[in-house]
N, C-alpha and C. Protein backbone atom coordinates (compact mmCIF):
# COMPACT_ATOMS: atom_id res chain seq x y z
N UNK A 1 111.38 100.83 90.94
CA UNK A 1 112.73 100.57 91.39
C UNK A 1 113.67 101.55 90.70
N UNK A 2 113.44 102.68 90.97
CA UNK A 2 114.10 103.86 90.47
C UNK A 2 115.78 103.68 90.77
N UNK A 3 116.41 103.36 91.68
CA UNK A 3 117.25 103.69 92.13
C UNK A 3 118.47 102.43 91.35
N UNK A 4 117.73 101.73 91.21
CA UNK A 4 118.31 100.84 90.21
C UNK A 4 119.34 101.60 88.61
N UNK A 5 118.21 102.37 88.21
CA UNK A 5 119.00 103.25 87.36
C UNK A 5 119.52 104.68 87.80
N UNK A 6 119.10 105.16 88.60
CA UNK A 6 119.08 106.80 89.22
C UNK A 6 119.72 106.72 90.34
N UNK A 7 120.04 105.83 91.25
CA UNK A 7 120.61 106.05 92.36
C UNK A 7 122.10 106.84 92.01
N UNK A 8 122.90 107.81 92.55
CA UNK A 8 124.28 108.12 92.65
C UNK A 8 124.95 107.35 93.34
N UNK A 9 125.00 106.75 94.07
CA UNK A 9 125.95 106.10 94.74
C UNK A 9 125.56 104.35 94.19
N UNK A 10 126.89 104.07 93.42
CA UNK A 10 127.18 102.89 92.82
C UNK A 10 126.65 101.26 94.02
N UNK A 11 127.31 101.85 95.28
CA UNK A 11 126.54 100.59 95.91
C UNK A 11 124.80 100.25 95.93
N UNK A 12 124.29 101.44 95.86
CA UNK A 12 122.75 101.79 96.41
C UNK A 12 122.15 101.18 94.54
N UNK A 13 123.11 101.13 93.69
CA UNK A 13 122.63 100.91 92.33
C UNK A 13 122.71 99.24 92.20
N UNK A 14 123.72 98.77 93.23
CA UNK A 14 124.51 97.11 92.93
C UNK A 14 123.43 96.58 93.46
N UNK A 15 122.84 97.51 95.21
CA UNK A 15 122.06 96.38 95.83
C UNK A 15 120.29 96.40 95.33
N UNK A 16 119.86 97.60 94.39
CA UNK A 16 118.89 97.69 94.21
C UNK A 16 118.57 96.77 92.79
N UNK A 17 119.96 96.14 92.14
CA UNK A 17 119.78 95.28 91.17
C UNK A 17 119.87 94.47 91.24
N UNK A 18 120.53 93.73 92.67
CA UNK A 18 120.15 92.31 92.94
C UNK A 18 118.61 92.02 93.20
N UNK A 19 117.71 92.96 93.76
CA UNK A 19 116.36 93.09 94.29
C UNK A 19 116.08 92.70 93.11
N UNK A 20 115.82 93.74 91.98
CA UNK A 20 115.38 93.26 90.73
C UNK A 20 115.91 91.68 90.19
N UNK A 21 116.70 91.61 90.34
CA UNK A 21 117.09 90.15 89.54
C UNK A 21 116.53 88.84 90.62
N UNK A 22 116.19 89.53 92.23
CA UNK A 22 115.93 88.48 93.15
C UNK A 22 113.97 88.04 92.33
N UNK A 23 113.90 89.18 91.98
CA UNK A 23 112.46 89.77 91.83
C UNK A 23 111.82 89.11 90.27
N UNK A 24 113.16 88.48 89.46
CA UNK A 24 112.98 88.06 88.17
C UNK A 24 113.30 86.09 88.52
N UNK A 25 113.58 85.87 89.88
CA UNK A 25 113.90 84.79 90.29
C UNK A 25 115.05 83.99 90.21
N UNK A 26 115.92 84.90 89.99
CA UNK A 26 117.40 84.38 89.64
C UNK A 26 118.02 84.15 91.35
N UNK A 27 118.58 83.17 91.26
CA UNK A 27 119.13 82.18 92.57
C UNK A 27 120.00 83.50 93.27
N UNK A 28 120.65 83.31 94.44
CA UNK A 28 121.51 84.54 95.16
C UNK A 28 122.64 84.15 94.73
N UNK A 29 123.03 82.70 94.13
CA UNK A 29 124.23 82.05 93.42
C UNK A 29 124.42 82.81 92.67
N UNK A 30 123.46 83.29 91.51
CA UNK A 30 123.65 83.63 90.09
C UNK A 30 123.51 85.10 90.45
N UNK A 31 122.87 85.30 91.65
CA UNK A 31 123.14 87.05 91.64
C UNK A 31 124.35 87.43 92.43
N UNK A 32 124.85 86.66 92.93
CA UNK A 32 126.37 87.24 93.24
C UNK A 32 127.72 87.12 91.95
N UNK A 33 127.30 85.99 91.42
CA UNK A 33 127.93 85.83 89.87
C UNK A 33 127.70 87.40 89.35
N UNK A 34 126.85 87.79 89.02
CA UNK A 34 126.81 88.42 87.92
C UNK A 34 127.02 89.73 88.81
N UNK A 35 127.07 89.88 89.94
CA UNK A 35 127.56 91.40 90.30
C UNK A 35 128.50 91.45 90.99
N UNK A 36 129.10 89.89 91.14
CA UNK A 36 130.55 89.61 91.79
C UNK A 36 131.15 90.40 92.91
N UNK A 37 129.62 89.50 93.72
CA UNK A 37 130.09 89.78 95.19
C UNK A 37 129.79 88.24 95.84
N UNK A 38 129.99 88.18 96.83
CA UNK A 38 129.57 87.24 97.83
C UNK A 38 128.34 86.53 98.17
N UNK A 39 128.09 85.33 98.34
CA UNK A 39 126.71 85.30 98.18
C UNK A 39 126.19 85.89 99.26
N UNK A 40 127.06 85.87 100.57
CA UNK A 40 126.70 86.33 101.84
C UNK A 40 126.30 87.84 101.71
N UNK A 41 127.33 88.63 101.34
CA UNK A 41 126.66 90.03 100.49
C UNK A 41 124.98 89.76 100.62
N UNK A 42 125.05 89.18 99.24
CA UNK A 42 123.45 89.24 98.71
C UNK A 42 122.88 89.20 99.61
N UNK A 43 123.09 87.80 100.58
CA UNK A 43 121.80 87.45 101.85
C UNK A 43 121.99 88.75 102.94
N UNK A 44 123.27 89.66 103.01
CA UNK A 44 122.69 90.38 104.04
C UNK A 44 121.97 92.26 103.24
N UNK A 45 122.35 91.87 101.64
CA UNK A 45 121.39 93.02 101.11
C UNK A 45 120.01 92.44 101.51
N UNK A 46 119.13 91.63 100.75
CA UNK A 46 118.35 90.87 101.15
C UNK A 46 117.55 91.32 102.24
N UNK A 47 118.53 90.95 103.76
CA UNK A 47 118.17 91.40 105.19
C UNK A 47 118.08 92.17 105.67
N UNK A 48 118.92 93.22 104.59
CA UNK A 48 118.94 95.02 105.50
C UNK A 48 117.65 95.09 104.45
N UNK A 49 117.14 94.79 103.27
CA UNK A 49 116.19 95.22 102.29
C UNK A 49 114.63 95.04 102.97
N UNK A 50 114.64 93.65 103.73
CA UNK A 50 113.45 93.34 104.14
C UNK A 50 113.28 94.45 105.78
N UNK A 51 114.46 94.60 106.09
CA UNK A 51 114.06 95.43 107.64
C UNK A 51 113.81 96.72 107.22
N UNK A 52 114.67 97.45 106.15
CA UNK A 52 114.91 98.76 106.05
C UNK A 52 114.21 99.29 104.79
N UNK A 53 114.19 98.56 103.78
CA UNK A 53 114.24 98.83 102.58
C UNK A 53 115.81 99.33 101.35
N UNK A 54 115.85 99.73 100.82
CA UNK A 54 117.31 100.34 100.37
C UNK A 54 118.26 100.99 101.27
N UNK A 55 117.60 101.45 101.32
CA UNK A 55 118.35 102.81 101.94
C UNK A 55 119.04 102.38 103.82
């Protein structure tokens, strides 16, 4: 999960660290807390993540 630390573009870094934290089992509650966005955010990183991957 490179892009987590290496990505340039700050969004591509926000949504590749919710993955990780989805990935450590932390709720989409507690991952919108801590990167203070929406939970809806999360669920549609989530949805573009499972169709597309990151990018």
């Amino acid at each position: 999960m490179e892009a987590y630390v290496h990505a340039e573009k700050p969004a591509l870094r926000r949504r590749a660290h919710a993955i990780v934290l989805s990935h450590k089992r932390y709720s989409i509650n507690q991952i919108s807390d801590i990167l203070a966005v929406t939970r809806e955010t999360v669920s549609l990183w989530f949805d573009a993540w499972e169709a597309d991957g990151l990018e």
